[in-house]
Protein backbone atom coordinates (compact mmCIF):
# COMPACT_ATOMS: atom_id res chain seq x y z
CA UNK A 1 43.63 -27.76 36.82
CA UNK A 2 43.35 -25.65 33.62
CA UNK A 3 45.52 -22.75 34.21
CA UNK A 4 45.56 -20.76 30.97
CA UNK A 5 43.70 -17.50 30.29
CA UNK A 6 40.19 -17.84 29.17
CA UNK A 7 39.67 -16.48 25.46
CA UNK A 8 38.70 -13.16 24.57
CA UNK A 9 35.27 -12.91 23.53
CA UNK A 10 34.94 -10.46 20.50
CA UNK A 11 32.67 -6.91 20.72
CA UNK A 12 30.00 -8.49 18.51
CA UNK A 13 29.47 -11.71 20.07
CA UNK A 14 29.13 -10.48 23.50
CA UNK A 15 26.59 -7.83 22.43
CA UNK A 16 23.17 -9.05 21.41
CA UNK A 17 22.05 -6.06 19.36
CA UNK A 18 25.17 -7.19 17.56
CA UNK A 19 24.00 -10.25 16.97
CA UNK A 20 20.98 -9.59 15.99
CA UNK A 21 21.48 -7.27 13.05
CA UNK A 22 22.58 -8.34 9.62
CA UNK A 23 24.42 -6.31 7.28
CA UNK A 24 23.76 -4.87 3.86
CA UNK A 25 26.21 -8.41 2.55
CA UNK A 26 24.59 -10.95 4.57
CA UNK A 27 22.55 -13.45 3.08
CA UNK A 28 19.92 -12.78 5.24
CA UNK A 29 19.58 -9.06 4.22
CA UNK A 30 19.52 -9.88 0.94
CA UNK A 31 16.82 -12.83 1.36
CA UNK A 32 14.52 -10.42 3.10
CA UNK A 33 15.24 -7.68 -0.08
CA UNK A 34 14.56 -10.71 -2.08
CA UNK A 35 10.82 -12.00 -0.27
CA UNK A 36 9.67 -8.49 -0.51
CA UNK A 37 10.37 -8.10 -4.21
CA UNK A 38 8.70 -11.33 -4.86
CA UNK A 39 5.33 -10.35 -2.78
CA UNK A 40 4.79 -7.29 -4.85
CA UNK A 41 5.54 -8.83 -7.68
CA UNK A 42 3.41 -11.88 -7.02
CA UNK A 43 0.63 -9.30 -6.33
CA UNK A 44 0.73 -7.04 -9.68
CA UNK A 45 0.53 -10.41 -11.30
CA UNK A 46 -2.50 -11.57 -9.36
CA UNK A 47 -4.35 -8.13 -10.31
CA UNK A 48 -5.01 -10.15 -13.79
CA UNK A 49 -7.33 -12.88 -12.26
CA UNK A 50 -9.28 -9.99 -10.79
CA UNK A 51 -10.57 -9.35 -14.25
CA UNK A 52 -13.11 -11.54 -15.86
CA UNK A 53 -11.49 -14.44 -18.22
CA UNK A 54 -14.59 -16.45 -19.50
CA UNK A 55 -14.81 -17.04 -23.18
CA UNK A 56 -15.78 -14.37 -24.94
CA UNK A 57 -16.73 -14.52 -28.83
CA UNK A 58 -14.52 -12.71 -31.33
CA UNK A 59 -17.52 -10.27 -32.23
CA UNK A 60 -18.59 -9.61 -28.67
CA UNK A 61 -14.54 -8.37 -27.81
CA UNK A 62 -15.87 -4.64 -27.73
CA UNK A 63 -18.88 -4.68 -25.89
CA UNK A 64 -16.65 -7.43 -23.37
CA UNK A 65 -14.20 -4.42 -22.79
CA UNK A 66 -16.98 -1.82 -21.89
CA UNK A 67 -18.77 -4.52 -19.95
CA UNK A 68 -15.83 -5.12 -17.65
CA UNK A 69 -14.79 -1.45 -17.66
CA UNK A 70 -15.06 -1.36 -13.68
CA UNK A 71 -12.45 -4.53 -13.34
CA UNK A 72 -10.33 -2.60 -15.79
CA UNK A 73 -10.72 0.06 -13.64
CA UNK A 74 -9.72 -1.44 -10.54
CA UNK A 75 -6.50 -3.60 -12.54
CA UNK A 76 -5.35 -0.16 -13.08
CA UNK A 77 -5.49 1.81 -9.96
CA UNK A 78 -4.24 -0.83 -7.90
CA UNK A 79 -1.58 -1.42 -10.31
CA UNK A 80 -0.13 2.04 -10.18
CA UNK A 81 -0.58 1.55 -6.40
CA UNK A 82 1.43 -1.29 -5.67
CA UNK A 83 4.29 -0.07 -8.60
CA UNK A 84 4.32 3.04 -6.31
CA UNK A 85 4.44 0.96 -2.60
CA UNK A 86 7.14 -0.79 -4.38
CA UNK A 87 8.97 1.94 -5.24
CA UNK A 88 8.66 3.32 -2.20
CA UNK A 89 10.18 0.39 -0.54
CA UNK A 90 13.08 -0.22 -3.03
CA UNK A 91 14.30 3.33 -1.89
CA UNK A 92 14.19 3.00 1.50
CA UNK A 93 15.75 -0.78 1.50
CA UNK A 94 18.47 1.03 -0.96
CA UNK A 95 19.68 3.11 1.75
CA UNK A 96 19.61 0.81 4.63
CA UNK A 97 23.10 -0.65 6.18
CA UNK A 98 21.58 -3.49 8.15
CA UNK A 99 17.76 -5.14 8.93
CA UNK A 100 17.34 -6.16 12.61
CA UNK A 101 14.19 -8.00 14.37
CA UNK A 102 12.11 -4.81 14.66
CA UNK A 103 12.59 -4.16 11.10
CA UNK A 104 11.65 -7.67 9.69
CA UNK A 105 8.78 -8.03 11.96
CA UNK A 106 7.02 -4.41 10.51
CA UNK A 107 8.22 -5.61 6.89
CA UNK A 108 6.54 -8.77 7.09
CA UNK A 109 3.06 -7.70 8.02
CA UNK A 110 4.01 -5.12 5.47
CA UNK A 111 4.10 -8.16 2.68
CA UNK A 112 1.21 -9.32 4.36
CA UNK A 113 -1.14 -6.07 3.58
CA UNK A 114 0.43 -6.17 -0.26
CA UNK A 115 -0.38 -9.80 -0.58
CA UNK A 116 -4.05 -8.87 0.31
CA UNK A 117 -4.71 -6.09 -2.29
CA UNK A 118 -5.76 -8.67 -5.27
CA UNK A 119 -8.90 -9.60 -2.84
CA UNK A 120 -10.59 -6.04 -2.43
CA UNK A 121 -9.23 -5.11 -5.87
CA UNK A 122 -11.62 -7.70 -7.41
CA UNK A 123 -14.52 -6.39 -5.02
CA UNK A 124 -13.96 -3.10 -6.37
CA UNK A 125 -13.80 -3.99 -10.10
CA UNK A 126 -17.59 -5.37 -8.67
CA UNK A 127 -18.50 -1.60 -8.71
CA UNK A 128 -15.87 0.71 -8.02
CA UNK A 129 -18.96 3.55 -7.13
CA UNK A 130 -20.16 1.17 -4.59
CA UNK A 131 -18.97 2.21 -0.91
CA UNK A 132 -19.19 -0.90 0.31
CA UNK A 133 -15.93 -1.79 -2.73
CA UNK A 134 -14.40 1.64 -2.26
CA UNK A 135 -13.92 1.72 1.71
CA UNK A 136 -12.09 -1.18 2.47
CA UNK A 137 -10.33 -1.15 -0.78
CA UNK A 138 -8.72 2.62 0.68
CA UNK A 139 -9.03 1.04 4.16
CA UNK A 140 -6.32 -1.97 3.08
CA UNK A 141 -4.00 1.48 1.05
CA UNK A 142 -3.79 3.34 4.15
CA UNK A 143 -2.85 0.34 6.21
CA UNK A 144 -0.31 -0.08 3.71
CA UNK A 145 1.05 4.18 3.72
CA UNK A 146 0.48 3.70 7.69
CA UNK A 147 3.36 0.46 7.88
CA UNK A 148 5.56 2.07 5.23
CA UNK A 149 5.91 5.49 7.63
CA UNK A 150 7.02 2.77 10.65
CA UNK A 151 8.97 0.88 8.53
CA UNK A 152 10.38 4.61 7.86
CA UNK A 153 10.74 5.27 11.80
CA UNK A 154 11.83 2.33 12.61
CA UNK A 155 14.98 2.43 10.54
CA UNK A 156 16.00 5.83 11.93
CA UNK A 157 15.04 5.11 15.59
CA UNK A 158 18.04 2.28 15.39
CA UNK A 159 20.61 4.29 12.95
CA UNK A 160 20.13 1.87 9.96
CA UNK A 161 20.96 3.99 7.50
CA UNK A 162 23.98 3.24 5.30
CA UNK A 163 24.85 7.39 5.19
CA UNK A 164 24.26 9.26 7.93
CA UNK A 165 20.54 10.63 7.81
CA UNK A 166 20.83 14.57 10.16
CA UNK A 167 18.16 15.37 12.06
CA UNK A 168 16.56 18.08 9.80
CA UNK A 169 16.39 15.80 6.45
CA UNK A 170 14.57 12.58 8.19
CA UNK A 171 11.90 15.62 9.08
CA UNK A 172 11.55 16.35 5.62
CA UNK A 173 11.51 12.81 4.35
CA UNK A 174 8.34 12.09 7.11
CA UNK A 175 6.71 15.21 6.01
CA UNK A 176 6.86 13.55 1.89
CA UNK A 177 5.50 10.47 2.80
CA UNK A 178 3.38 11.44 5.93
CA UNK A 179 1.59 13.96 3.47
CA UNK A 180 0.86 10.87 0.72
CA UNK A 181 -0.53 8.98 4.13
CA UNK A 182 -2.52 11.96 5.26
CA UNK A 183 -4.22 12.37 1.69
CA UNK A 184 -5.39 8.67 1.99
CA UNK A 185 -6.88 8.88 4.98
CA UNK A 186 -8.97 11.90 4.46
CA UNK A 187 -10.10 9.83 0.63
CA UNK A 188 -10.98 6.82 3.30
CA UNK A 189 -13.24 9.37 5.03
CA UNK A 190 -14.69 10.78 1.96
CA UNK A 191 -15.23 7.34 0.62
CA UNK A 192 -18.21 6.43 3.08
CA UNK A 193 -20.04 9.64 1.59
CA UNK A 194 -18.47 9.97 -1.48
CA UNK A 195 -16.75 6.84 -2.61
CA UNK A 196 -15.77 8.09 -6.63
CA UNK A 197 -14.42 11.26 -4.57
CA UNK A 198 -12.85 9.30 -2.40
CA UNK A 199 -11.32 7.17 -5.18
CA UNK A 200 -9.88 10.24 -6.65
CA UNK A 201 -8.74 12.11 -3.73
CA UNK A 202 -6.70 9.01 -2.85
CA UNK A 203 -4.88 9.34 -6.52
CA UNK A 204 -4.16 12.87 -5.64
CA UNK A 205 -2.10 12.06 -2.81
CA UNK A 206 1.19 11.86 -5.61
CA UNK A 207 1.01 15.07 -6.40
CA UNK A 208 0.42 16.33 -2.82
CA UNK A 209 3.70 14.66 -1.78
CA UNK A 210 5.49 15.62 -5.23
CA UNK A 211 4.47 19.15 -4.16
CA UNK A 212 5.94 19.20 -0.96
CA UNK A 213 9.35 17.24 -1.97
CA UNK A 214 9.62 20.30 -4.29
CA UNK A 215 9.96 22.82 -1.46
CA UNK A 216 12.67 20.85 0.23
CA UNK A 217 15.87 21.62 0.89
CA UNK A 218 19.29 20.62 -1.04
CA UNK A 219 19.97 18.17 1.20
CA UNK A 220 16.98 16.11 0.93
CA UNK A 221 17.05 16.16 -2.66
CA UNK A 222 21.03 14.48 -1.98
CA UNK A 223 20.16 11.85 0.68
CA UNK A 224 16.76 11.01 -1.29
């Protein structure tokens, strides 16, 4: 009979919350970091097949241009959308300690929305006065805000932060993005009367979050 003491299991492999997170060093961390850089970037690049690329004639390159002014359109806004989601998401994975489950599963369908943008982009480059191109194109964007503010919630909900995030700050860094989310969902109601409006309201929503980040406090300004 085996009399010797049984060995001491360590803190972190007894707990399965433990287990299941993986620091800022691990190779999983940094493949998710990696995936999500490579779906946005993968996406911007895709914006150029959106616009038309059949021959055109050396003296028709002008009136080419103006003909496809509405894919131009549509290359551009979505571009400066997904270079701000990205940004967006390079802060917040910046400041992150670990990524568990919860977090992974809300980044992935995260990717998933991003990866989709090419698809109404091209419908709106169709006619980007049409309704039927504007509304899902700002229904897909707000999808997009809406996962960004759980992605947001989720992190603080299990203390993933790599500094310590009080209380009073995480309020003020929901009320910068919440506002950018709130401003696209009133353009995606002002699209199915108004889709230009609705177009433009939706730009806006930069400078209503710039405006509010303005008013906060010193310490938001150092954790952000």
């Amino acid at each position: 009979m085996d009399t010797g003491d049984a060995p001491e299991s360590g803190p972190p492999l007894d707990d399965p919350v433990e287990r299941r997170r993986y620091p800022r060093d691990t190779q999983e961390f940094d493949r998710l970091a990696n995936l999500s850089d490579a779906i946005f970037g993968i996406a911007m690049t895709l914006l150029v097949f959106t616009l038309n690329d059949g021959e055109v004639p050396l003296d028709r390159i002008g009136s080419a241009i103006v003909d496809q002014r509405g894919e131009l359109i549509a290359f551009v806004i979505s571009f400066a959308l997904i270079a701000n989601f990205w940004w967006i998401h390079h802060q917040l994975f910046s400041k992150l300690a670990f990524v568990e489950p919860g977090l992974v599963v809300v980044n992935l369908v995260l990717l998933g929305a991003v990866a989709l943008i090419p698809y109404p982009t091209r419908l709106l480059g169709l006619d980007p006065t049409a309704g039927a191109a504007v509304v899902p194109y700002l229904g897909l964007m707000n999808v997009i805000s809406i996962l960004h503010l759980v992605l947001l919630v989720r992190a603080n909900s299990t203390g993933a932060w790599s500094r310590p995030l009080p209380g009073d700050v995480f309020r003020w860094v929901l009320a910068v993005w919440g506002s950018s989310t709130a401003v696209t969902l009133i353009a995606f109601g002002v699209a199915f009367v108004w889709p230009v409006v609705g177009l433009v309201v939706a730009l806006s929503s930069w400078i209503v979050s710039t405006a509010i980040e303005r008013r906060a406090p010193a310490a938001y300004s150092a954790w952000a």
